[in-house]
Protein backbone atom coordinates (compact mmCIF):
# COMPACT_ATOMS: atom_id res chain seq x y z
CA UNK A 1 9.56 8.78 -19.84
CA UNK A 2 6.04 7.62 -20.88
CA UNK A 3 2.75 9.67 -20.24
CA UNK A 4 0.23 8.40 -17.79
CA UNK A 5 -2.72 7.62 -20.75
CA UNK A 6 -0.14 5.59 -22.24
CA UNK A 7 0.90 3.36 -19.27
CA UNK A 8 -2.97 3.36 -17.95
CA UNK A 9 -3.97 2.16 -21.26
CA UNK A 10 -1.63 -0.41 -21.42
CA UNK A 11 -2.28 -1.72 -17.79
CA UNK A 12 -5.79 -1.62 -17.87
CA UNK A 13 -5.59 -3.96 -21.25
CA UNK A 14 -2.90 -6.49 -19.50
CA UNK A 15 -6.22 -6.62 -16.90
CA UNK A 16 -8.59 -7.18 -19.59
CA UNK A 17 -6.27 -9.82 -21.24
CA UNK A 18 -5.93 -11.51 -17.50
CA UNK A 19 -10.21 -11.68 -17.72
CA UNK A 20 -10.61 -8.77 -15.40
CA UNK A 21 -14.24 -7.82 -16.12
CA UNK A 22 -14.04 -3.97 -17.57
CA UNK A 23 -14.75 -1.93 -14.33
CA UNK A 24 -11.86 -3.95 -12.28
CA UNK A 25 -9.29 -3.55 -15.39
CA UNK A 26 -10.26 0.32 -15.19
CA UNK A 27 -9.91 0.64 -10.91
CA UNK A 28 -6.71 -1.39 -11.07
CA UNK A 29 -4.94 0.15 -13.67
CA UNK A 30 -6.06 3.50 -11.51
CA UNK A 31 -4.98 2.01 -8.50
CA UNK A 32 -1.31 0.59 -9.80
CA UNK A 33 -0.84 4.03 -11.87
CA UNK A 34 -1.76 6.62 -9.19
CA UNK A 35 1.50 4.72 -7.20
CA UNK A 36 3.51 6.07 -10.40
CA UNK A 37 2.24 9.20 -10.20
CA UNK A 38 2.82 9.56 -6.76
CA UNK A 39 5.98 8.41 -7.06
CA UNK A 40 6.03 5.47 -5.26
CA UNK A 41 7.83 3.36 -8.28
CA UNK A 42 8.24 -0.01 -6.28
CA UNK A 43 4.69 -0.27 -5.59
CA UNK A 44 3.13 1.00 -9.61
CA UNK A 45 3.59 -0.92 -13.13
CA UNK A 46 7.26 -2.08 -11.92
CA UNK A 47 4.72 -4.72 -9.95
CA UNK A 48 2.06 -5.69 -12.92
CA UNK A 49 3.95 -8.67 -13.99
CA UNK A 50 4.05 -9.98 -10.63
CA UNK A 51 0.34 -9.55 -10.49
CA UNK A 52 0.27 -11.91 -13.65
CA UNK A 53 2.30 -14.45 -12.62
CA UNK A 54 0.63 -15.01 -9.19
CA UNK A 55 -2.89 -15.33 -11.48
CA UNK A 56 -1.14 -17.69 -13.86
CA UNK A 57 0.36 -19.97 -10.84
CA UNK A 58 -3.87 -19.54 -9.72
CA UNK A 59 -4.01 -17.37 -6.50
CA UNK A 60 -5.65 -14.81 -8.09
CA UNK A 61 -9.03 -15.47 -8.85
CA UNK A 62 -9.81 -12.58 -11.30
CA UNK A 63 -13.82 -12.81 -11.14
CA UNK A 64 -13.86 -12.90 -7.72
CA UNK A 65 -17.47 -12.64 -5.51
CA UNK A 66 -16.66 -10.10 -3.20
CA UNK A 67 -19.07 -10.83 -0.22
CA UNK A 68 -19.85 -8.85 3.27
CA UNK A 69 -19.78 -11.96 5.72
CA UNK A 70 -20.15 -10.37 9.03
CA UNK A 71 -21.86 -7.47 9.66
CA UNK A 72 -23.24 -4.55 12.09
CA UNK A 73 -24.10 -1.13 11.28
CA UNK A 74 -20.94 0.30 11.96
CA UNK A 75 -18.59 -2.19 10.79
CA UNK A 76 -18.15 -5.59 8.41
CA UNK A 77 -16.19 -8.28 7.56
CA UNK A 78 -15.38 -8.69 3.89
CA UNK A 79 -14.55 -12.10 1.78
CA UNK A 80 -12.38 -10.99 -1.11
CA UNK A 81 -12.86 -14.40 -3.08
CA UNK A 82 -9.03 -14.63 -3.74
CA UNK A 83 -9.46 -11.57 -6.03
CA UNK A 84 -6.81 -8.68 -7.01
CA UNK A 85 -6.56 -6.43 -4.12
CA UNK A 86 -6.08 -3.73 -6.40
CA UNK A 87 -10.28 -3.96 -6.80
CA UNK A 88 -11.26 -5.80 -3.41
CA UNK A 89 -9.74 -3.01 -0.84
CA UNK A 90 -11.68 0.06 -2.89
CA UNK A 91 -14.76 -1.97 -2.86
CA UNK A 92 -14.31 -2.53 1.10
CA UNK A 93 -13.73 1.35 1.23
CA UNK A 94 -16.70 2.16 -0.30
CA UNK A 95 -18.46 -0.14 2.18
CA UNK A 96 -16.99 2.03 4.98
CA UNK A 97 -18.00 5.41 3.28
CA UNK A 98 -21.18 4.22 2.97
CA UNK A 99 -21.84 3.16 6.61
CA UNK A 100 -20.08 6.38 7.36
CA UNK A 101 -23.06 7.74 5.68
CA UNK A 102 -25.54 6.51 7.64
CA UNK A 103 -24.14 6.08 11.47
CA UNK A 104 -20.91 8.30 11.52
CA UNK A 105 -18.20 5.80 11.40
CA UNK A 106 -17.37 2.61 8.60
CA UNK A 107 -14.97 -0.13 9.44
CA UNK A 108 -14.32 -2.94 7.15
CA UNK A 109 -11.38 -6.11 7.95
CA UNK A 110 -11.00 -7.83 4.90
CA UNK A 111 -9.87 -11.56 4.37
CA UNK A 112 -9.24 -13.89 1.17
CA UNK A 113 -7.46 -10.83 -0.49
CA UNK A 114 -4.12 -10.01 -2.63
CA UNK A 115 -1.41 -7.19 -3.12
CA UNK A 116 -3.48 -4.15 -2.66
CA UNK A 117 -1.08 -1.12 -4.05
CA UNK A 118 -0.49 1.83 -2.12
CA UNK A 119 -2.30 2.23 0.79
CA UNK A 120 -2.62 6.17 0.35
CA UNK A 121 -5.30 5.80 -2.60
CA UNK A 122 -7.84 3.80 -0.18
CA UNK A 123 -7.51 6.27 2.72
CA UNK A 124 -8.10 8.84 -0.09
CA UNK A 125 -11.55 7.43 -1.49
CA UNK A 126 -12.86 8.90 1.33
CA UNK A 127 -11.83 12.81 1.34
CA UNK A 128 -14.24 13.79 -1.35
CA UNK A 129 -17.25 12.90 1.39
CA UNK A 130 -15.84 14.91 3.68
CA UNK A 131 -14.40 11.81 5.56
CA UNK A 132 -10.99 10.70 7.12
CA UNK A 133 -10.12 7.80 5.80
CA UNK A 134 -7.44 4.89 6.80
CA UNK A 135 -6.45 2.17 5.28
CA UNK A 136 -3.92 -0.66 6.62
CA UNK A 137 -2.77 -3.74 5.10
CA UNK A 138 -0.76 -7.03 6.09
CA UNK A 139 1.95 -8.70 3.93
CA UNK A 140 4.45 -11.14 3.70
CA UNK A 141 6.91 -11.76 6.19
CA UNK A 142 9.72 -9.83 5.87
CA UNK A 143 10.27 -7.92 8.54
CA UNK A 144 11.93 -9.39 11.69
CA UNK A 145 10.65 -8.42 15.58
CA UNK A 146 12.96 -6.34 17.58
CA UNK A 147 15.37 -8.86 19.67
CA UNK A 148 14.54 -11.72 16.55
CA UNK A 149 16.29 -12.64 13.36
CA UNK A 150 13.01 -14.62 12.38
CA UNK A 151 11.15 -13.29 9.69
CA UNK A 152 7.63 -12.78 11.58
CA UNK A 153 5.98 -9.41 9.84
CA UNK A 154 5.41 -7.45 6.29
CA UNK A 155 6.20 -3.64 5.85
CA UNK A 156 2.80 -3.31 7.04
CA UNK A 157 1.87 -0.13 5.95
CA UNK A 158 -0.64 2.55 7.36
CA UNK A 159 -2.41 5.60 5.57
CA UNK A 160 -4.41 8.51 6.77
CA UNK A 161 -5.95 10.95 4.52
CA UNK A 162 -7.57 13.91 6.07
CA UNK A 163 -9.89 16.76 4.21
CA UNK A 164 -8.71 20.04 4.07
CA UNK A 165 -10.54 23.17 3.15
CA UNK A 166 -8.25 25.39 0.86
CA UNK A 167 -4.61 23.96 1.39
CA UNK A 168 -4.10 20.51 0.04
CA UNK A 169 -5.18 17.33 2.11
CA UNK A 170 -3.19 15.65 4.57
CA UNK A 171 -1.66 11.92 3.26
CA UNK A 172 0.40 10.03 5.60
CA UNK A 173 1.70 6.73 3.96
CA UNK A 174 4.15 4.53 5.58
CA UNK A 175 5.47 1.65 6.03
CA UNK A 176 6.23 -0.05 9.74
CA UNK A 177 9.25 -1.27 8.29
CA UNK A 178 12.63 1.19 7.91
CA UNK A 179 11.88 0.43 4.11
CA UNK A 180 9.13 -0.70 2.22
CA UNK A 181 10.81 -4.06 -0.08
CA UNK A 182 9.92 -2.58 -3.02
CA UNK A 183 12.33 0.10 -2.37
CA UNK A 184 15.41 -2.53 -1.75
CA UNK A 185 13.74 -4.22 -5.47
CA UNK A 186 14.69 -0.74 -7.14
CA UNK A 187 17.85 -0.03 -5.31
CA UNK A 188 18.67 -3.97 -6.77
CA UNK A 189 17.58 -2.61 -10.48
CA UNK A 190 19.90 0.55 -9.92
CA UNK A 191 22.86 -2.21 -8.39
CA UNK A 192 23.52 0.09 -5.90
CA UNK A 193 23.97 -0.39 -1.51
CA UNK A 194 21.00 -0.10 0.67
CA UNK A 195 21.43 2.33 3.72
CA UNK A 196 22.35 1.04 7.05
CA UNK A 197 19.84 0.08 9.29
CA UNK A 198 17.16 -1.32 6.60
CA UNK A 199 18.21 -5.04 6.64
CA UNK A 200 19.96 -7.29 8.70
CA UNK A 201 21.97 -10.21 7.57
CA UNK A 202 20.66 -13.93 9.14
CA UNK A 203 22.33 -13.43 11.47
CA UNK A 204 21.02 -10.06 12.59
CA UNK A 205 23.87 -8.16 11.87
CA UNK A 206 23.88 -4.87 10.26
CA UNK A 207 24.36 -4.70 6.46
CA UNK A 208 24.01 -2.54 3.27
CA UNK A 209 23.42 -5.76 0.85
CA UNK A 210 20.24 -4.32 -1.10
CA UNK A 211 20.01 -8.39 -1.69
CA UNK A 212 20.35 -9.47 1.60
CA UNK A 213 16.36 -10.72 1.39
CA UNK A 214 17.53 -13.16 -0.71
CA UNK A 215 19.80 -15.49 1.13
CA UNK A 216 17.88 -15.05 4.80
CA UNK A 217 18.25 -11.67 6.00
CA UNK A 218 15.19 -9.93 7.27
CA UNK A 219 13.97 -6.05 6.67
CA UNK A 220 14.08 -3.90 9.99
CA UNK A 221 11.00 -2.48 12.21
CA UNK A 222 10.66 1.50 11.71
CA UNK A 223 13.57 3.14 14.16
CA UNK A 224 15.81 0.02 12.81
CA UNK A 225 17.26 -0.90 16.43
CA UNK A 226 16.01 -0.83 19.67
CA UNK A 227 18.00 2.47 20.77
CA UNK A 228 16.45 4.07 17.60
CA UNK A 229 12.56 2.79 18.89
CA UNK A 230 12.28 -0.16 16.79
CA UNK A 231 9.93 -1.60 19.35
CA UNK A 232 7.85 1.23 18.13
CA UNK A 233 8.02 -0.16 14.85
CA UNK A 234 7.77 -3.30 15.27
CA UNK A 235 4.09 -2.56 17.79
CA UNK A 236 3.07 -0.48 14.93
CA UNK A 237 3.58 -3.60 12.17
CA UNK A 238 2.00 -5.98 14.81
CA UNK A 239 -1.53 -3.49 14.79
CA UNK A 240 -1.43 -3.49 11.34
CA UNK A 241 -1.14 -7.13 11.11
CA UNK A 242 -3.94 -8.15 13.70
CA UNK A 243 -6.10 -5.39 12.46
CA UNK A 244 -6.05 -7.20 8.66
CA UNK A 245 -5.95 -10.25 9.45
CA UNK A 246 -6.66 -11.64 12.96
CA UNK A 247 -9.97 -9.38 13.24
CA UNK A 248 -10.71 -10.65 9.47
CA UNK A 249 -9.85 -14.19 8.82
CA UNK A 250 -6.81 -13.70 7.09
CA UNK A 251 -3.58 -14.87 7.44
CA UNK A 252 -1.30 -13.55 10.04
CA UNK A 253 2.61 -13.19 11.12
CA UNK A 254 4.91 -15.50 9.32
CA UNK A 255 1.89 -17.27 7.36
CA UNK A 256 0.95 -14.45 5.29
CA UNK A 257 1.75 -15.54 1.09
CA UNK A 258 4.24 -14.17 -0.27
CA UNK A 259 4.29 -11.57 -3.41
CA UNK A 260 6.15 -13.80 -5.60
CA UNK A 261 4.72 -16.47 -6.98
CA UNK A 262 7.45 -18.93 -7.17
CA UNK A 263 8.03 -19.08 -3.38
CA UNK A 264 5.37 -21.76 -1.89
CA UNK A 265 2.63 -20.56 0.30
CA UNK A 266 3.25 -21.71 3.81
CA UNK A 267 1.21 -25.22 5.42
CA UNK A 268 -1.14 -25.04 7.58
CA UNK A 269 -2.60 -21.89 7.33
CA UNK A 270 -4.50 -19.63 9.87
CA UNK A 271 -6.55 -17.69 7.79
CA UNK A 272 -7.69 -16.97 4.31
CA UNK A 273 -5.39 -15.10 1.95
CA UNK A 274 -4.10 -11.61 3.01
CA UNK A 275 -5.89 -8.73 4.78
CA UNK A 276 -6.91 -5.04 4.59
CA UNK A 277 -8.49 -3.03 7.35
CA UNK A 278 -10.24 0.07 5.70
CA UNK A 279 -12.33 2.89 7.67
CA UNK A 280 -13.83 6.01 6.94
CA UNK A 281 -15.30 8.77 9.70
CA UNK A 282 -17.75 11.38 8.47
CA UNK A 283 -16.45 14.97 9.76
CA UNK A 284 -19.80 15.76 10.94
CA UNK A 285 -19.94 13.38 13.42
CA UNK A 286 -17.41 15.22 15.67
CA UNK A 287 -18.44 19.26 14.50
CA UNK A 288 -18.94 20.72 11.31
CA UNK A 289 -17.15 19.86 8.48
CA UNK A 290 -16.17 23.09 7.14
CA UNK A 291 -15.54 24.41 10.63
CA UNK A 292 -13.00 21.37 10.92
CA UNK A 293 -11.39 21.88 7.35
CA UNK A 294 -10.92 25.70 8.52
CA UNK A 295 -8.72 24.53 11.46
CA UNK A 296 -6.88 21.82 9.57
CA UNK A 297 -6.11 24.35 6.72
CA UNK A 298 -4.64 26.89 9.84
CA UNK A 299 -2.86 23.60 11.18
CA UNK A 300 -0.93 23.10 8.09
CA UNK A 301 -0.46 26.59 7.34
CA UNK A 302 1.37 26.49 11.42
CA UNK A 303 2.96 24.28 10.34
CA UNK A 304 4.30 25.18 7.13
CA UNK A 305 5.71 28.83 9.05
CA UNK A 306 7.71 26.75 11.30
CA UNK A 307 11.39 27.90 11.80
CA UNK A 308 13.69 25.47 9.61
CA UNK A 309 17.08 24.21 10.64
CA UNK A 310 20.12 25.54 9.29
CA UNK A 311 20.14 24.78 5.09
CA UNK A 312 16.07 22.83 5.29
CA UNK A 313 13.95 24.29 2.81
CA UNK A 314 10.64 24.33 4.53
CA UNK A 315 8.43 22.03 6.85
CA UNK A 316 6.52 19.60 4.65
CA UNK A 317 3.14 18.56 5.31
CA UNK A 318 2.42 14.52 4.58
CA UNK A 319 1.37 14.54 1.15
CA UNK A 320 3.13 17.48 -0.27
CA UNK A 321 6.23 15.59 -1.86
CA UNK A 322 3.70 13.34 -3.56
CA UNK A 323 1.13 15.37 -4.45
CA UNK A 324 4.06 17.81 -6.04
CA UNK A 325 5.60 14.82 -8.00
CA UNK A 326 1.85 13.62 -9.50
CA UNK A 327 1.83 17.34 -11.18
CA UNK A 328 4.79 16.60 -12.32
CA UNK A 329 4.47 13.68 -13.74
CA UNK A 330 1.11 14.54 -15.11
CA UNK A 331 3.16 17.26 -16.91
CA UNK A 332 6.32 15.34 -17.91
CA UNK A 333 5.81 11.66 -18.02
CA UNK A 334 6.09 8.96 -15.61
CA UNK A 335 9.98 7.49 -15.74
CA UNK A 336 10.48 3.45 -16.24
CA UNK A 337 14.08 1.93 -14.89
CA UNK A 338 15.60 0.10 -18.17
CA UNK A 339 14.68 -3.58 -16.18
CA UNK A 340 11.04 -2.11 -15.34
CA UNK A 341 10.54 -1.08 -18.93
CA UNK A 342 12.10 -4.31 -20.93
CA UNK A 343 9.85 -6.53 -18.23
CA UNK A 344 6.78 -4.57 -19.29
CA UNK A 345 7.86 -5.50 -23.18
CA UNK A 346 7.59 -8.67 -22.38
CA UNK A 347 4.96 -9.07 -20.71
CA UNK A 348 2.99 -7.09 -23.58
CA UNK A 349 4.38 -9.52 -25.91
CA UNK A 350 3.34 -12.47 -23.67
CA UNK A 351 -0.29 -10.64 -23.74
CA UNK A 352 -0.20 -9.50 -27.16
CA UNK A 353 -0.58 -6.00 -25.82
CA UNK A 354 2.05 -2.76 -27.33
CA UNK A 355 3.44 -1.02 -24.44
């Protein structure tokens, strides 16, 4: 277990000792940790080295000039300059707050980016202005089409944060995959068997090889077969990916760069780097804001009285099992996997910075 200062400190100073000017050290350390927190280990400090190695192997430009290069008053195109995503996506959020401000509605496709963490904490910048916020991001192909054994999509996620009045807010976060890869990374850590229907061998047939990834299998579309509604999936993914990236400039389908840095980036590219698609609506635009929080909090609270099945607990509301584990953690520490840990002690040694 390690506190939260402890792990922000020493993230934010693995930024600094990258270059990261002081305000993007501080916003992605807060970005990486609040996946921790959340308890969404694949995507937190178990990914920091990874951001090193891709700025060491030069695609990440760590002074980046983020630039708006299209423009209206609703909506803009943003030109991450190869930076950390982990500082271009809440920049491009607070692009969309602010035209939320002033017409009602921000949307902002982003091109030239990186990695951006969790999608939840974009969609989130926007609650405390009494917004809904959404935030979507492409990634490297993984993920194979319904019918296809071709790797063709990433995990793709989508998040929607929603303001409340009393109860807490509503956080959907979620992958278009079955599973987001960083989930498969830890099950690989733990050495244990993935669940059926996440991955499929090269073949497309079924299999619980957490490393499958490795030698040409592909990761599944949410509802992991087509009698399950993996075509749902699989449309859902597809959105994500020409929202990001074929409204922005960025690259698209199987020509999106991969995490890792040792795997080559693809030839003849589409686009520019990765993509984000980030928007933000202002309450007030549709009927008063705390007449709307008032009717989301009676929503949840519907919800939350629904009758259970046989042995469930309760109804949860998106955002509850995360919201309960960041008090938790806040209280108790955030936990490291023994290959997670020893990775960050070298890295710090690498940097010259104590974890």
């Amino acid at each position: 277990m390690y506190p939260y200062r402890q792990l922000f400190d020493f993230t934010q100073e693995i930024f600094l000792r990258m270059g990261c000017p002081p305000e993007d050290a501080k916003l992605a350390a807060e970005v990486l940790l609040e996946a921790d927190l959340r308890g969404v280990d694949s995507h937190g400090v178990a990914r920091l080295s990874g951001y090193v190695r891709l700025w060491e192997a030069g695609r990440i430009n760590i002074k980046p000039k983020i630039r708006i290069v299209h423009e209206t008053p609703s909506t803009a195109t943003v030109d991450g300059d190869a930076g950390l995503g982990l500082v271009i996506a809440p920049r491009a959020m607070d692009i969309a707050i602010e035209k939320a401000n002033n017409v009602g509605t921000g949307w902002v496709s982003v091109k030239n980016s990186n990695h951006f963490g969790i999608a939840g904490y974009h969609a989130m910048e926007a609650l405390s202005s009494d917004m809904i916020g959404i935030a979507m991001t492409n990634a490297s192909p993984l993920v194979a089409p319904t019918h296809s054994i071709d790797r063709m999509l990433g995990t793709n996620p989508i998040a929607v944060a929603i303001p409340t009045k009393d109860q807490p807010p509503f956080v959907a976060d979620f992958a278009t995959a079955s599973a987001a890869n960083g989930k498969l990374e830890i099950l690989q850590r733990k050495e244990k068997k993935a669940p059926l229907g996440w991955i499929q061998t090269a073949d497309g047939e079924d299999t619980d090889n957490a490393n499958e990834l490795k030698i040409g299998g592909a990761l599944l579309p949410l509802g992991s077969d087509l009698t399950h509604g993996s075509h749902k999936g699989y449309a859902l993914g597809a959105i994500v990916d020409i929202f990001s990236a074929v409204l922005s400039g960025a690259n698209y389908g199987p020509w999106v760069p991969p995490f890792v840095s040792f795997l080559p980036v693809a030839d003849n590219l589409p686009g520019e780097g990765i993509g984000h698609f980030l928007g933000a609506m202002r309450i007030d635009a549709f009927r008063p804001a705390d007449e709307f929080k008032s009717h989301m909090d009676n929503w949840i609270n519907s919800f939350r009285h629904a009758k259970v099945k046989k042995n469930e607990k309760a109804v949860l509301i998106p955002g509850d099992p995360e919201r309960e584990m960041t008090e938790k953690r806040l209280k108790k520490g955030i936990p490291l996997l023994e290959p997670v840990e020893k990775d960050l002690e070298e890295l710090g040694k690498k940097l010259g910075v104590k974890l």
